[in-house]
N, C-alpha and C. Protein backbone atom coordinates (compact mmCIF):
# COMPACT_ATOMS: atom_id res chain seq x y z
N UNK A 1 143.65 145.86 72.65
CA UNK A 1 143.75 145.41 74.00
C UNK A 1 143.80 146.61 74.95
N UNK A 2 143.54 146.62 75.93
CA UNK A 2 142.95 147.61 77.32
C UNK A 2 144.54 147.63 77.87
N UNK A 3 145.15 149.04 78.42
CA UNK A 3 145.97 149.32 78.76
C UNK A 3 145.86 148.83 80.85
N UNK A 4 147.00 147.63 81.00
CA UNK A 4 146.78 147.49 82.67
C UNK A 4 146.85 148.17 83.43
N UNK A 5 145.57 148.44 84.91
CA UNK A 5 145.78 148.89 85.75
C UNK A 5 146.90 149.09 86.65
N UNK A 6 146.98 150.25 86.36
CA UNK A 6 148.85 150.35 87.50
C UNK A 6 148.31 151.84 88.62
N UNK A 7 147.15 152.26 88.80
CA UNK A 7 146.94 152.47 90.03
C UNK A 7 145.71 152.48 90.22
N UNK A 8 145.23 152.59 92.00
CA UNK A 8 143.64 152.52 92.35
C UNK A 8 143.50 153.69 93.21
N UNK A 9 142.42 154.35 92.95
CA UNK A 9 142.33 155.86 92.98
C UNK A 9 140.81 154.84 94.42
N UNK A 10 141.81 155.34 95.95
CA UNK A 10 140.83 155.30 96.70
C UNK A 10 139.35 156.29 97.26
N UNK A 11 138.26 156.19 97.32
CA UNK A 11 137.47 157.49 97.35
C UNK A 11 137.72 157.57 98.84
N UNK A 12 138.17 158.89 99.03
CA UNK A 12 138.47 159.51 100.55
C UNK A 12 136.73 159.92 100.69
N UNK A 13 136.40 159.26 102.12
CA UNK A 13 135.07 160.16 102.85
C UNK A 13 135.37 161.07 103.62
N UNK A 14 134.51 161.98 103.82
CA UNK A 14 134.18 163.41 104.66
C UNK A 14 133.84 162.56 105.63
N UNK A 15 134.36 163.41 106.70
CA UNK A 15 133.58 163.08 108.13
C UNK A 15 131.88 163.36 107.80
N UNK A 16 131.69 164.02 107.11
CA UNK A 16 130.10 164.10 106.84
C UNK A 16 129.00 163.26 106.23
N UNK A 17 130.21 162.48 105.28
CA UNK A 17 129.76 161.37 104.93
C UNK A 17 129.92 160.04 105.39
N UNK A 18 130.75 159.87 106.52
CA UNK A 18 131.11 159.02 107.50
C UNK A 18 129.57 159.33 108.23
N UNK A 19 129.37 160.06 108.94
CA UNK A 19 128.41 160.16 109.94
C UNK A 19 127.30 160.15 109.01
N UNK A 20 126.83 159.98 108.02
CA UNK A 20 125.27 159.90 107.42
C UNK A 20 125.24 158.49 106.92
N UNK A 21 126.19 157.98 106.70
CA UNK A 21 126.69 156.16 106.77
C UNK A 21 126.33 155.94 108.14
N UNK A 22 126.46 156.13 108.96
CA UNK A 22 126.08 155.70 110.46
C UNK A 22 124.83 155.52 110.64
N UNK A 23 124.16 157.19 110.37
CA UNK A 23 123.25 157.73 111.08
C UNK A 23 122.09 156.24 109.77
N UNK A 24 122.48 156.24 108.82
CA UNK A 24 121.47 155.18 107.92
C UNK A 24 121.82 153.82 108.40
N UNK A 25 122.87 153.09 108.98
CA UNK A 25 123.33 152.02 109.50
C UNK A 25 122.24 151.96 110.98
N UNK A 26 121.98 153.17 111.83
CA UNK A 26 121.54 153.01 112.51
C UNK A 26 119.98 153.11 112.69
N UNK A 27 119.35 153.39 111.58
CA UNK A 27 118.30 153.74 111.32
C UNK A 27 117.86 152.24 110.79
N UNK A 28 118.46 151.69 109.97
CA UNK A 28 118.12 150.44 109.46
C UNK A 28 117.94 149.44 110.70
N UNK A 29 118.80 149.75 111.71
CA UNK A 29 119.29 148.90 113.09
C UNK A 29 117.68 148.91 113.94
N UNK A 30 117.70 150.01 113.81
CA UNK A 30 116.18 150.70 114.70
C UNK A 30 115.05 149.88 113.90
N UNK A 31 115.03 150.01 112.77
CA UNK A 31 113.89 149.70 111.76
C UNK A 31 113.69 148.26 112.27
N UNK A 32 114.88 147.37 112.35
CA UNK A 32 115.08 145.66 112.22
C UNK A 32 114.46 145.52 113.29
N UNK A 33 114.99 146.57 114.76
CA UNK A 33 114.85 145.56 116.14
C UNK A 33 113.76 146.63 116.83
N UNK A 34 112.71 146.75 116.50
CA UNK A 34 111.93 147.43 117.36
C UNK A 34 111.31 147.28 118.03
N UNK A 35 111.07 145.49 118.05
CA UNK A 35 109.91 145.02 119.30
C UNK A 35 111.10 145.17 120.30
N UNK A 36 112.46 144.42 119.76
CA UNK A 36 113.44 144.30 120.85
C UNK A 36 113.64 145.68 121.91
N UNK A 37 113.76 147.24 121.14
CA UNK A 37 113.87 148.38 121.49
C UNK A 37 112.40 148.78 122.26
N UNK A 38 111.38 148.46 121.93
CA UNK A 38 110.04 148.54 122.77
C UNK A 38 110.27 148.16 123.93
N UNK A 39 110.58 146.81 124.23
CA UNK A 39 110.77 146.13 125.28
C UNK A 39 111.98 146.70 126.03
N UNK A 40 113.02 146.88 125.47
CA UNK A 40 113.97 147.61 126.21
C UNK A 40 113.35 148.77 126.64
N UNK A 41 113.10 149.33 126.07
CA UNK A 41 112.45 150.86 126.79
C UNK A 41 111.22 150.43 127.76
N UNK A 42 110.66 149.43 127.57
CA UNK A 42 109.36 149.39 128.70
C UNK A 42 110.19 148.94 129.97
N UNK A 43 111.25 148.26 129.58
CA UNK A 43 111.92 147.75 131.44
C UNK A 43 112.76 149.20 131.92
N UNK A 44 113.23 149.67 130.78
CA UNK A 44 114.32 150.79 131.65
C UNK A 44 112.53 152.11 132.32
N UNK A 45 111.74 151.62 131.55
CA UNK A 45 110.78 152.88 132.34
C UNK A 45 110.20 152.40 133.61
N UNK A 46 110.00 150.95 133.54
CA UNK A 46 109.37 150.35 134.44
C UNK A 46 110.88 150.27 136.00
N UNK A 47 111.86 150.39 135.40
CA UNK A 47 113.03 150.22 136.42
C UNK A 47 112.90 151.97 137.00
N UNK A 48 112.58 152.74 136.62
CA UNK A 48 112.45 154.14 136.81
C UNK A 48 111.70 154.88 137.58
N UNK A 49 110.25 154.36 137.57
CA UNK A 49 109.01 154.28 138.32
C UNK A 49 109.56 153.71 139.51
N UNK A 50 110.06 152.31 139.43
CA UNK A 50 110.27 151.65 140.70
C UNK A 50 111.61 152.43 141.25
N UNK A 51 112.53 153.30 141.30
CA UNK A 51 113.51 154.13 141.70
C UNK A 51 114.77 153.12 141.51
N UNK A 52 114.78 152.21 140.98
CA UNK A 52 115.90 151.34 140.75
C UNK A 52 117.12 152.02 140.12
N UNK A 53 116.97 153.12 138.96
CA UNK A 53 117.38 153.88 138.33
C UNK A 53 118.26 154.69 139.23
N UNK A 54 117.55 155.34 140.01
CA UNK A 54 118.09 156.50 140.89
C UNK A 54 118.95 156.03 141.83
N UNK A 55 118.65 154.62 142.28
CA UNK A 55 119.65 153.98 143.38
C UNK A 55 120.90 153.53 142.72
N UNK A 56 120.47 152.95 141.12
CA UNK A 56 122.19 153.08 140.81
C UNK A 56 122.87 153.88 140.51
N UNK A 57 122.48 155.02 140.28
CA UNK A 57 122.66 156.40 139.47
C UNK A 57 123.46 156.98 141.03
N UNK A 58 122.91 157.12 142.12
CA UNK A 58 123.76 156.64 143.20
C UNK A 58 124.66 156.14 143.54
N UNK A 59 124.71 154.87 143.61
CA UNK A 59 125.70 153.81 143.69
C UNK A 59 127.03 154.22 142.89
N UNK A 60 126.78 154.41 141.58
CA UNK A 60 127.85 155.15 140.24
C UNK A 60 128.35 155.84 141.02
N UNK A 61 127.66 157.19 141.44
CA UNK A 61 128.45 158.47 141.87
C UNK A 61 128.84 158.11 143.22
N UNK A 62 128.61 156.74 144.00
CA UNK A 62 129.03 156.92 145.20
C UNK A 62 130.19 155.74 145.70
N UNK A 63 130.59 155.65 144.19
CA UNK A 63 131.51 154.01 143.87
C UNK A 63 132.43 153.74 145.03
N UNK A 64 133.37 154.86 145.21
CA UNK A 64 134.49 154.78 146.00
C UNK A 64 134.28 154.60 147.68
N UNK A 65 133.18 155.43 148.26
CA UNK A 65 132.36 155.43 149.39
C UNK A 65 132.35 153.51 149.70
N UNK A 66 131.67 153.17 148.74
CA UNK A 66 130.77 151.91 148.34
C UNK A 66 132.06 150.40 148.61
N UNK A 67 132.79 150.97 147.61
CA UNK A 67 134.02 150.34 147.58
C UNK A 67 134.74 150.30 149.11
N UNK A 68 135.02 151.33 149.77
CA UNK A 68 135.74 151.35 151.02
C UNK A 68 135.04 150.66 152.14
N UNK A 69 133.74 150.89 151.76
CA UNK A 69 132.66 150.10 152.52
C UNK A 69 132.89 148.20 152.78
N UNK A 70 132.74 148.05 151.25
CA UNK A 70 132.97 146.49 151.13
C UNK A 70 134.43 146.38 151.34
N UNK A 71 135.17 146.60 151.11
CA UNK A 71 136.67 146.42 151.30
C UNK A 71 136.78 146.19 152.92
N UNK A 72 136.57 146.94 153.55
CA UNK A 72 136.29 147.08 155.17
C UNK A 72 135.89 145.91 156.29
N UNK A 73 134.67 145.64 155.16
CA UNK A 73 133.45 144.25 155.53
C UNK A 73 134.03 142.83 154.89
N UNK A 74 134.78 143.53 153.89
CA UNK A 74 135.39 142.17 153.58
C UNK A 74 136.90 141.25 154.14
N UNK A 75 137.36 142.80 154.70
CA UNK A 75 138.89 142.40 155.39
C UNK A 75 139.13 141.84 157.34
N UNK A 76 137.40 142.31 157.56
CA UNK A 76 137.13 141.67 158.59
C UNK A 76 137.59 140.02 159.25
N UNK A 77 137.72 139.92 160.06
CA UNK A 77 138.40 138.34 160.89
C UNK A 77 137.32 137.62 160.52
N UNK A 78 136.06 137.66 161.04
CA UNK A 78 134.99 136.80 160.17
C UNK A 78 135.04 136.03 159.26
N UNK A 79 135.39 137.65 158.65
CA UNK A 79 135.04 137.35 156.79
C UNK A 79 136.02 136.25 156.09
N UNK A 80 137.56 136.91 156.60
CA UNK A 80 138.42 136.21 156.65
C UNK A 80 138.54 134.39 157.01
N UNK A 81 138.14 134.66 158.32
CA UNK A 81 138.11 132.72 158.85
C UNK A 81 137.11 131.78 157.84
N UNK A 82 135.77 132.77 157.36
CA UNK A 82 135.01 132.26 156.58
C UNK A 82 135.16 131.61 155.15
N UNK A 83 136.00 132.68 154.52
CA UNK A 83 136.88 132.50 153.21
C UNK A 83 137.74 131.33 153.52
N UNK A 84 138.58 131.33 154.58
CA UNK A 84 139.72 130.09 154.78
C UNK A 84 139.03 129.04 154.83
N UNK A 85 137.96 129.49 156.09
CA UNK A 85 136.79 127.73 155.89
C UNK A 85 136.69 126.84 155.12
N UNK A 86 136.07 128.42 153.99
CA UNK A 86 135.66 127.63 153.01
C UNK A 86 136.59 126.97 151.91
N UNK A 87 137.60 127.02 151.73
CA UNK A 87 138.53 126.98 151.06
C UNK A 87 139.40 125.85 151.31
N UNK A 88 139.60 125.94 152.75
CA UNK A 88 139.65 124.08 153.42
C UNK A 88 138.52 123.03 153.43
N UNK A 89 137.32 123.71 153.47
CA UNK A 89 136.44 122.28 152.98
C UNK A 89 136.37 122.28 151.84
N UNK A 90 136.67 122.88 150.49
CA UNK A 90 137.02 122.80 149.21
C UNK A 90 137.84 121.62 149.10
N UNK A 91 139.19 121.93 149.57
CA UNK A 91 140.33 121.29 149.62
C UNK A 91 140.05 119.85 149.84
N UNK A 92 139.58 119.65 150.99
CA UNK A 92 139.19 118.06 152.08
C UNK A 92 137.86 117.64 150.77
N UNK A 93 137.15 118.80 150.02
CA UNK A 93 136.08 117.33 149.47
C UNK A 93 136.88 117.03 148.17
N UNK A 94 137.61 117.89 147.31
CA UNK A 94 138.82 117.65 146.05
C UNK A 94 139.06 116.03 146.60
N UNK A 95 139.97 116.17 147.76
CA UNK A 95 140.61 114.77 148.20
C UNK A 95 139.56 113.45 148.72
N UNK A 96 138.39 113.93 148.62
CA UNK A 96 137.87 112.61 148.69
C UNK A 96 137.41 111.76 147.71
N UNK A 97 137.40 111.40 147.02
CA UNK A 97 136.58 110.00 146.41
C UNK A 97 135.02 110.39 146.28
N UNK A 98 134.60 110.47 144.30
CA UNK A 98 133.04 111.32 144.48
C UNK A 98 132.70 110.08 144.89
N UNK A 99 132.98 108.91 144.26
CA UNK A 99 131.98 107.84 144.86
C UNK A 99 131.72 107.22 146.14
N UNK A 100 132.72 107.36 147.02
CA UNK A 100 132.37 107.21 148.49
C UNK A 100 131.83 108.05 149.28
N UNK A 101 132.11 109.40 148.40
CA UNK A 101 130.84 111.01 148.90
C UNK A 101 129.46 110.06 148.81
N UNK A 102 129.07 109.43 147.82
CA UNK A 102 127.84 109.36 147.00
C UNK A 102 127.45 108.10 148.12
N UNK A 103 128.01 107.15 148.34
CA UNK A 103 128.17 105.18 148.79
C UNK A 103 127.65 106.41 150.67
N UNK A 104 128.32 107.30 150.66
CA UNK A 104 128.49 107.27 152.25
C UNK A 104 127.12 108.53 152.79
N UNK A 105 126.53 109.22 151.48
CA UNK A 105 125.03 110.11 151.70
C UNK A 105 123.86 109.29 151.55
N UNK A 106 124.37 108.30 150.28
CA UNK A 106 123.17 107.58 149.91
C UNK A 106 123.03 106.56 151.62
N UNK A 107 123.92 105.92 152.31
CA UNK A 107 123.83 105.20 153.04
C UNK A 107 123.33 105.96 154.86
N UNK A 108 123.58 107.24 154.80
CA UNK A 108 123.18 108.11 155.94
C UNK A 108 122.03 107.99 155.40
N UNK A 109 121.28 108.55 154.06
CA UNK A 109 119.56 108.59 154.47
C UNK A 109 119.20 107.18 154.23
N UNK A 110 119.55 106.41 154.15
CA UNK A 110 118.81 105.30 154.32
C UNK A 110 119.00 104.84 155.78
N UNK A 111 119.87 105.18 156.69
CA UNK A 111 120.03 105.68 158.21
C UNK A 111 119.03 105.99 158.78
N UNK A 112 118.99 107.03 158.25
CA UNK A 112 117.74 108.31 158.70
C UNK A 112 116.64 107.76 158.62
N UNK A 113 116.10 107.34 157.43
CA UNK A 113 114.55 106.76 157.01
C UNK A 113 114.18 105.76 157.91
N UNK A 114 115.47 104.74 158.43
CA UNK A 114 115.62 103.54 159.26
C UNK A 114 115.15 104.02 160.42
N UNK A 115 116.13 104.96 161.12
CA UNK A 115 115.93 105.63 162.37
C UNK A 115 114.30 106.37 162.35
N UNK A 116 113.93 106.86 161.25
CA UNK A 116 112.95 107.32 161.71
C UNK A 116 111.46 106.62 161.99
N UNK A 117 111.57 105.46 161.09
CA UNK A 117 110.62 104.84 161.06
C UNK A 117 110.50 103.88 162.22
N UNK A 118 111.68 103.67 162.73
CA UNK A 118 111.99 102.43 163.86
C UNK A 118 111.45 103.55 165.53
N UNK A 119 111.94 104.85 165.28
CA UNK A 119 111.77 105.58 166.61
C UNK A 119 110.40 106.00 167.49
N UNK A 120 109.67 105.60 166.39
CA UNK A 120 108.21 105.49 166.86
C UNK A 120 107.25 104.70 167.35
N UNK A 121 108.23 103.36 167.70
CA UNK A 121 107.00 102.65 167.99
C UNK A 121 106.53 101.76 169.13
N UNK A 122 107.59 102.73 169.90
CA UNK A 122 107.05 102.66 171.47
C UNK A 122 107.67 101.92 172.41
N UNK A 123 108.85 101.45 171.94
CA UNK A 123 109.13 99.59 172.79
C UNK A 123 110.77 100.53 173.03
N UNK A 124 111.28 100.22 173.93
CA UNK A 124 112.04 100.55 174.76
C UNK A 124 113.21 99.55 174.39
N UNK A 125 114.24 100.50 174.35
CA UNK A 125 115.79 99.16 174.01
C UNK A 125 116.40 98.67 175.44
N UNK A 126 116.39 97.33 175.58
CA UNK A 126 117.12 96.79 176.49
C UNK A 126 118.40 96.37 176.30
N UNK A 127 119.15 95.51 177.40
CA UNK A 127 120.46 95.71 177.53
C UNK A 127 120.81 94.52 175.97
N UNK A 128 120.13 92.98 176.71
CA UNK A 128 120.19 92.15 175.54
C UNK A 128 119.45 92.42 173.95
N UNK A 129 119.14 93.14 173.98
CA UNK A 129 118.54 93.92 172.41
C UNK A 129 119.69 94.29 172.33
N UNK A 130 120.40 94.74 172.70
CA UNK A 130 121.80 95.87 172.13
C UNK A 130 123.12 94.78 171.97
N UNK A 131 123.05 94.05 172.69
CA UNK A 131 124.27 92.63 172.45
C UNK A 131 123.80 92.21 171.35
N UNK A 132 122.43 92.05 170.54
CA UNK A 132 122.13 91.35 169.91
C UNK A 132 121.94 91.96 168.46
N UNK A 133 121.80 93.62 168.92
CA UNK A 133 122.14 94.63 167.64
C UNK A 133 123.70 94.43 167.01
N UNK A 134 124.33 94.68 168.04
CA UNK A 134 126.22 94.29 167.52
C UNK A 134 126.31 92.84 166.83
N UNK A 135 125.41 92.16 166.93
CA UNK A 135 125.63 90.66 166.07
C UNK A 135 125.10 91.09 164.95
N UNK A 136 123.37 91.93 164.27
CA UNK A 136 123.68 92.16 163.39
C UNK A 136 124.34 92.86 162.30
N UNK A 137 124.21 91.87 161.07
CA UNK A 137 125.91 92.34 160.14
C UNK A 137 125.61 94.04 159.75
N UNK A 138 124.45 94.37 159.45
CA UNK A 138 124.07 96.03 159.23
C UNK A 138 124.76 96.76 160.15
N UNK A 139 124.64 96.74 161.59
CA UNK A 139 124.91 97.14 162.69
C UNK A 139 126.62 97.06 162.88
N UNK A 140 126.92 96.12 162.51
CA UNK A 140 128.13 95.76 163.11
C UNK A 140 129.12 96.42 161.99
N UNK A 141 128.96 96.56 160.65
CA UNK A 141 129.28 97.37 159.70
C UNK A 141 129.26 98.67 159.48
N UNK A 142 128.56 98.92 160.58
CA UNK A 142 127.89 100.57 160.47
C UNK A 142 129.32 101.18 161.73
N UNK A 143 129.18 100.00 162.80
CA UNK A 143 129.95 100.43 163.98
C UNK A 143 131.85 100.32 163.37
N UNK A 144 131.99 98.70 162.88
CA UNK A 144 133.03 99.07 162.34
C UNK A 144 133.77 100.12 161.49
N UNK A 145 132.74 100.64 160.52
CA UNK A 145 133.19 101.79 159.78
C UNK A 145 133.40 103.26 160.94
N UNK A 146 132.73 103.54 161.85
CA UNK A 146 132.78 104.34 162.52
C UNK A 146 133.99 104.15 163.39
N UNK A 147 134.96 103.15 164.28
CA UNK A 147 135.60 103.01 164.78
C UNK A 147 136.91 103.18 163.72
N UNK A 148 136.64 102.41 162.47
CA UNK A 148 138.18 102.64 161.46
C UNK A 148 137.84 104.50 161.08
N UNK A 149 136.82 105.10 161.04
CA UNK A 149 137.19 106.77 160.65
C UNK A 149 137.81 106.93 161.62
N UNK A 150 137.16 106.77 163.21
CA UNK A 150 137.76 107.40 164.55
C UNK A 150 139.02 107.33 164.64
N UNK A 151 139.76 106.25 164.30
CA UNK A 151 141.29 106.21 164.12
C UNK A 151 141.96 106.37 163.35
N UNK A 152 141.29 106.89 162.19
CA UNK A 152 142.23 107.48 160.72
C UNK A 152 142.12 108.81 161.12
N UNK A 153 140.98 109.66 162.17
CA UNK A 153 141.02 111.18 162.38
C UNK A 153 141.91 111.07 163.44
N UNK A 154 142.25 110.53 164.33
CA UNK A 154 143.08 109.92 165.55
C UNK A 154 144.76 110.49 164.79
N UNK A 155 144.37 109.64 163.81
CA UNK A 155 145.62 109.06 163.19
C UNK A 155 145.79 110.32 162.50
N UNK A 156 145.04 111.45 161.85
CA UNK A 156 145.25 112.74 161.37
C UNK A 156 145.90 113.66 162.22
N UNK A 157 144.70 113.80 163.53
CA UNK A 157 144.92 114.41 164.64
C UNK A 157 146.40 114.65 164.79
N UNK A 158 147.48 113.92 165.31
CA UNK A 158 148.18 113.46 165.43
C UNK A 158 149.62 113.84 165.26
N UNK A 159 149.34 114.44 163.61
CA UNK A 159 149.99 115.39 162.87
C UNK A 159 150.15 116.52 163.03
């Protein structure tokens, strides 16, 4: 019977043989991806020609310049009211209802299409045309909804 292993003799590498493990890891790497490496090299030459290269190569060395720049443009009142803007109409569409977003766009262009097709065709609105618009139920639904927002923003206002 074979006497048991009671130690393991690890093989220490040379940094020399560390780096020729690489340098063949990377050679194999090169070998695998070379259309990929073609193509990489045709955009970084083609970015080079066009000076794209040189403007970031720029930009790099001119980070802090660059930085104080935007920092500047960004701490502006503008910039500022713009950011809050936007950040309150964020807020106000969160709190609405997607489906009454959806019930209340879909129902403006069919508005629109109405209005546009009706605005062309020459005939002039009179007084009794308009008493007689408020009777119909389209109309009168359109106006009611507009009078109950006016007094729920009334009713916001308020606050």
């Amino acid at each position: 019977m074979a006497s048991p292993i009671t130690q393991i003799k690890r093989k220490e590498w040379t940094t020399e043989e560390i780096r020729q493990q690489k340098l063949y890891e990377l050679e194999t790497l090169i070998a695998e991806q070379d259309q990929a490496l073609n193509k990489l090299l045709a955009i970084t030459g083609d970015l080079d020609d066009a000076g794209v290269l040189d403007a970031i190569l720029a930009m790099v060395k001119a980070k802090e310049g660059i930085a104080e720049v935007v920092m500047g443009q960004a701490t502006r009142v503008p910039v500022t009211n713009l950011i809050n803007n936007m950040m309150g109409a964020a807020a106000a569409l969160t709190a609405i209802d997607p489906a009454s977003t959806e019930k209340l766009a879909s129902s403006m262009v069919k508005g629109l299409n109405e209005a546009e097709s009706q605005n062309h065709n020459g005939k002039k609105l009179g007084v009794f045309q308009m008493v007689r618009a408020f009777r119909d139920p389209d109309v009168n639904r359109a106006i009611k909804f507009g009078l109950n927002f006016l007094k729920g923003m009334g009713k916001g206002l308020d606050k």
